[in-house]
Protein backbone atom coordinates (compact mmCIF):
# COMPACT_ATOMS: atom_id res chain seq x y z
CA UNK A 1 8.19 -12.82 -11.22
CA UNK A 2 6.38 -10.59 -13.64
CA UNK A 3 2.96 -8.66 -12.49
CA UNK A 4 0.22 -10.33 -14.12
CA UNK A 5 -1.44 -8.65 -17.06
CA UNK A 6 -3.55 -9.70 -20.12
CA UNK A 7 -0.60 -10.43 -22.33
CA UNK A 8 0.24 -13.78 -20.35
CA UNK A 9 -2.77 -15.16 -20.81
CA UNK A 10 -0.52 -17.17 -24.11
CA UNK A 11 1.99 -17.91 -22.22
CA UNK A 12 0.11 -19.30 -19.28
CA UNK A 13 -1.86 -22.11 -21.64
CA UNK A 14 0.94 -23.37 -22.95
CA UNK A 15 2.48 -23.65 -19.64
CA UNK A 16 -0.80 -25.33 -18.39
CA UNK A 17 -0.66 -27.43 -21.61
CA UNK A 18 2.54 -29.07 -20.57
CA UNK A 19 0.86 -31.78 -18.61
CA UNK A 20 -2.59 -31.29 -17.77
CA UNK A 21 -2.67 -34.19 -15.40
CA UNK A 22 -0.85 -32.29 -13.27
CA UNK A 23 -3.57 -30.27 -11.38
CA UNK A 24 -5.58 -32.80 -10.88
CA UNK A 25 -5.73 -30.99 -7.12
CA UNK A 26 -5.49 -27.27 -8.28
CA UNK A 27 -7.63 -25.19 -10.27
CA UNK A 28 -5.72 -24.51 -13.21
CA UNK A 29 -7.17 -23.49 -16.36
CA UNK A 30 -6.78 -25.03 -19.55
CA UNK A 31 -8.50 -22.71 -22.75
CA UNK A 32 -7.64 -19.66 -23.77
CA UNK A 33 -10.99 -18.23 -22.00
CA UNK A 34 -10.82 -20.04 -18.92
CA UNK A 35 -7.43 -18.48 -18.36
CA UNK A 36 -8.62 -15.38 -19.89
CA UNK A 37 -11.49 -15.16 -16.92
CA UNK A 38 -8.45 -16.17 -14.71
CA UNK A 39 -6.46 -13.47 -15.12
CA UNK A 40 -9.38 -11.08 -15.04
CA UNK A 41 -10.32 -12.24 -11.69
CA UNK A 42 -6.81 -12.17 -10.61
CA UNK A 43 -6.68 -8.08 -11.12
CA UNK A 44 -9.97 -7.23 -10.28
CA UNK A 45 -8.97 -8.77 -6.67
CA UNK A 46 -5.70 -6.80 -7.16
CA UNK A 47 -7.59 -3.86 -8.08
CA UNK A 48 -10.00 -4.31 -4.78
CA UNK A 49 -6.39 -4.73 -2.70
CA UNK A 50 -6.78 -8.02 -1.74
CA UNK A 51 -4.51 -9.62 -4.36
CA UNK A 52 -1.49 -9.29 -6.39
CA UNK A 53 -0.82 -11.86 -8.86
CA UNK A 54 2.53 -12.87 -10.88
CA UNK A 55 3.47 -14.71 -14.27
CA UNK A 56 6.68 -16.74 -13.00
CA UNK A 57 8.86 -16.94 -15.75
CA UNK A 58 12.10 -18.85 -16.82
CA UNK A 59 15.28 -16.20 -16.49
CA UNK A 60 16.84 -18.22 -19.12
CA UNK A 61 14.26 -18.51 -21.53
CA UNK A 62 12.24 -15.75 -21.03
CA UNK A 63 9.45 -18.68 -20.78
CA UNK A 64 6.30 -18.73 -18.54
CA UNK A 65 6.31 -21.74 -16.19
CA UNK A 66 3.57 -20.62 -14.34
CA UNK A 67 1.65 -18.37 -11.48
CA UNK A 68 1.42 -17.47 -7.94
CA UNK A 69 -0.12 -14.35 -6.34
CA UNK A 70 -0.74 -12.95 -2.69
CA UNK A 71 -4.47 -12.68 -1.56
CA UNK A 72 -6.59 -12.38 1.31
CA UNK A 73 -4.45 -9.89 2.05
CA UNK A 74 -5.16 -8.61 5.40
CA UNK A 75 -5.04 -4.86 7.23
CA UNK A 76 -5.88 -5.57 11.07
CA UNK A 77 -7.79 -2.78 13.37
CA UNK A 78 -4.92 -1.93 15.10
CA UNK A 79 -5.46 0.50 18.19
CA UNK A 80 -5.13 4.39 18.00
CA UNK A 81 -1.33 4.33 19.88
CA UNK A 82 0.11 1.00 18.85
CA UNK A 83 3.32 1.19 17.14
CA UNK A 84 0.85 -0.90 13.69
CA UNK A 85 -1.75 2.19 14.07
CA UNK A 86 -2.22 3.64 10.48
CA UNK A 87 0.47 1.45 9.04
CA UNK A 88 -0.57 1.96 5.35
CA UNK A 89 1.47 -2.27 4.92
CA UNK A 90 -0.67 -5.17 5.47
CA UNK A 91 -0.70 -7.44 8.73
CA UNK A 92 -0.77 -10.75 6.84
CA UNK A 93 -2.12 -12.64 3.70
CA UNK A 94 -1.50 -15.76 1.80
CA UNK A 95 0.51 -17.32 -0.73
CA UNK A 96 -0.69 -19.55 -3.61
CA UNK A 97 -2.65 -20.26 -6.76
CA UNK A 98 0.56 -21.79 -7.16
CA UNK A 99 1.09 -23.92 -10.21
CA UNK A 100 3.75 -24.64 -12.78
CA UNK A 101 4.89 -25.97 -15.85
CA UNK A 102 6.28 -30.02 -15.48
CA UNK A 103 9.37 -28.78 -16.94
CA UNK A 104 9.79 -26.67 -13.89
CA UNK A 105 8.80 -28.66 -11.21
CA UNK A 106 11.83 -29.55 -8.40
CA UNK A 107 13.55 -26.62 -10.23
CA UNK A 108 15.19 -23.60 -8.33
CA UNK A 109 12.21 -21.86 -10.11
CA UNK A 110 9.57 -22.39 -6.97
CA UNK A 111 12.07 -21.90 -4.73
CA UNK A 112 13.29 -18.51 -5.94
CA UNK A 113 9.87 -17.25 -6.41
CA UNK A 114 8.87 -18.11 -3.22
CA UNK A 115 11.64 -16.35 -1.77
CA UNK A 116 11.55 -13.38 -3.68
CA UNK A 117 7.75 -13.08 -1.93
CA UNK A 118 8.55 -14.07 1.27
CA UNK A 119 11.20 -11.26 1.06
CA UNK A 120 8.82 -8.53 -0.28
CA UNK A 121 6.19 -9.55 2.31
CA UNK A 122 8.62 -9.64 6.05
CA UNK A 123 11.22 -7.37 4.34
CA UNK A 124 9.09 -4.72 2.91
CA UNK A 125 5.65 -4.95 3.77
CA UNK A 126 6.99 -6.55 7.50
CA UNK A 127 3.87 -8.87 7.64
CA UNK A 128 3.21 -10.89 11.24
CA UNK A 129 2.31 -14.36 8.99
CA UNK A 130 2.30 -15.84 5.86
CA UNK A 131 -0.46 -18.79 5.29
CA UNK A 132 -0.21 -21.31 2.55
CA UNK A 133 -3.26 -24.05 2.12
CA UNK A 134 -3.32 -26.75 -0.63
CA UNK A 135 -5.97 -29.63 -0.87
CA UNK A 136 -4.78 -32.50 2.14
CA UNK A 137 -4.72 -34.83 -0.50
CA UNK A 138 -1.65 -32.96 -2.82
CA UNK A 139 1.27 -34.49 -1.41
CA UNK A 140 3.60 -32.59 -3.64
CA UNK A 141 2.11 -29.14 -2.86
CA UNK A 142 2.59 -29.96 0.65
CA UNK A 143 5.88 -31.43 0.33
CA UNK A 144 6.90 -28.30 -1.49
CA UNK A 145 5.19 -26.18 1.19
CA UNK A 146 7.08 -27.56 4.17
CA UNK A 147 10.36 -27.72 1.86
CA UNK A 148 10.32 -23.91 1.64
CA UNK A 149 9.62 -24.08 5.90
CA UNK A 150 6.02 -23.86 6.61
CA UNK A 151 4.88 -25.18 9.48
CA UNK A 152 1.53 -27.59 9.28
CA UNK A 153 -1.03 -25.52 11.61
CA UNK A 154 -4.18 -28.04 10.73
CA UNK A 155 -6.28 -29.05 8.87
CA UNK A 156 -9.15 -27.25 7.51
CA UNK A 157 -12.52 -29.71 6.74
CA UNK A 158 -14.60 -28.57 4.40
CA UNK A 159 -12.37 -25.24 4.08
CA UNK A 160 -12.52 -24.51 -0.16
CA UNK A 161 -14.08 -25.71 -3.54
CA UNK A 162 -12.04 -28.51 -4.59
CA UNK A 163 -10.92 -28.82 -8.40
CA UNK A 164 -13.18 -31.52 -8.44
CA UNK A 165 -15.83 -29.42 -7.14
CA UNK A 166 -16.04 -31.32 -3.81
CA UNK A 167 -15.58 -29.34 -0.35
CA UNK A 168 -12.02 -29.51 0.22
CA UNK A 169 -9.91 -30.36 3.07
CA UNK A 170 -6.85 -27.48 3.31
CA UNK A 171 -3.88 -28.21 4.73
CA UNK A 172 -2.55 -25.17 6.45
CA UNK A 173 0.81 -23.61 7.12
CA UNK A 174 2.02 -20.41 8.16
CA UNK A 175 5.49 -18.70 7.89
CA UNK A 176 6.28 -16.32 11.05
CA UNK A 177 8.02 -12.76 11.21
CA UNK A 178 10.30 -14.62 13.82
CA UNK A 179 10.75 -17.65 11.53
CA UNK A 180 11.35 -15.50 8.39
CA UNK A 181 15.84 -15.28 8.89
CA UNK A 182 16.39 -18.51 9.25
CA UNK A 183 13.81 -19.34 6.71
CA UNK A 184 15.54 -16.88 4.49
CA UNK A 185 19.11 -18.62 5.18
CA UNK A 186 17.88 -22.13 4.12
CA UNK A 187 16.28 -20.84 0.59
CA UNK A 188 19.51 -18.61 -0.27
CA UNK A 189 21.81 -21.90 0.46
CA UNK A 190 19.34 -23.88 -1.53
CA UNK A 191 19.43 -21.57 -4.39
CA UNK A 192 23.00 -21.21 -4.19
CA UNK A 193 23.79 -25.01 -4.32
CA UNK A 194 21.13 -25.08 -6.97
């Protein structure tokens, strides 16, 4: 994972270009200005504190396969004397804007990216939850979801804008502090049988 900056912006059309098709359930831009706008979004939001976005790229080839970020990220109003008072960390956000390449679909790619931020955020920033929604009708995003151990909260009506501009139903998972180890155990052994 790479912090996003302007210089991806390349990278991340012809990564998009693979096989448009693809996001037919994610918004995932496709011109050189849409993904411009994209990644200008993506900072100002990091910028604001809510956000912090990533180019996922190949180790091997130095390629970008893709993105995912954290946002909503969330500071709670913890009381003056509780052991979270003035904890500078965040309480809890969410994973996703998640999208890659074909070539790197089912690829140890997801998997290690994923872990590398569900490390950062129980290991370093020690949040309380991590949420992932995708639209109830992407099977594959919610295959992949529960494949890296979220567990299916609910379901969301009329929770997002849809990619086909339709209010979408969001599927919605979470990750807990508590389930984080064993989590963590099942993505190492999956990366190293990988």
């Amino acid at each position: 994972l790479e912090p996003l900056e302007g210089h991806h912006v390349a990278g991340l059309v012809a990564a998009a270009a693979e096989e448009p098709a693809l996001y037919r359930w994610t918004m995932v831009p496709q011109s050189e200005d849409a993904m411009r706008e994209y990644v200008r979004r993506a900072l100002a939001e990091q910028r604001e504190g809510s956000a912090l976005a990533f180019a996922t790229i190949d180790a091997r080839s130095g390629k970008i396969v893709g993105s995912m970020r954290y946002f909503n990220i969330e500071r709670w109003a913890w009381p003056m004397g509780h052991e979270r008072f003035g904890v500078a960390t965040p309480d809890a956000c969410e994973i996703g804007y998640t999208w890659l390449r074909r070539s790197a679909i089912r690829t140890a790619a997801n998997t290690e990216a994923k872990l590398l931020m569900l490390e950062h955020a129980f290991e370093t920033w020690r949040l309380l939850r991590v949420c992932f929604h995708t639209d109830v009708r992407n099977e594959r995003s919610r295959r992949a979801i529960e494949r890296i151990g979220g567990g299916l909260e609910g379901i969301l009506r009329a929770h997002r804008l849809a990619s086909d501009y339709s209010a979408r139903d969001s599927a919605r998972y979470s990750i807990l502090a508590e389930d984080w180890p064993a989590i963590k155990a099942r993505l190492e052994d999956r990366l190293g049988s990988a």
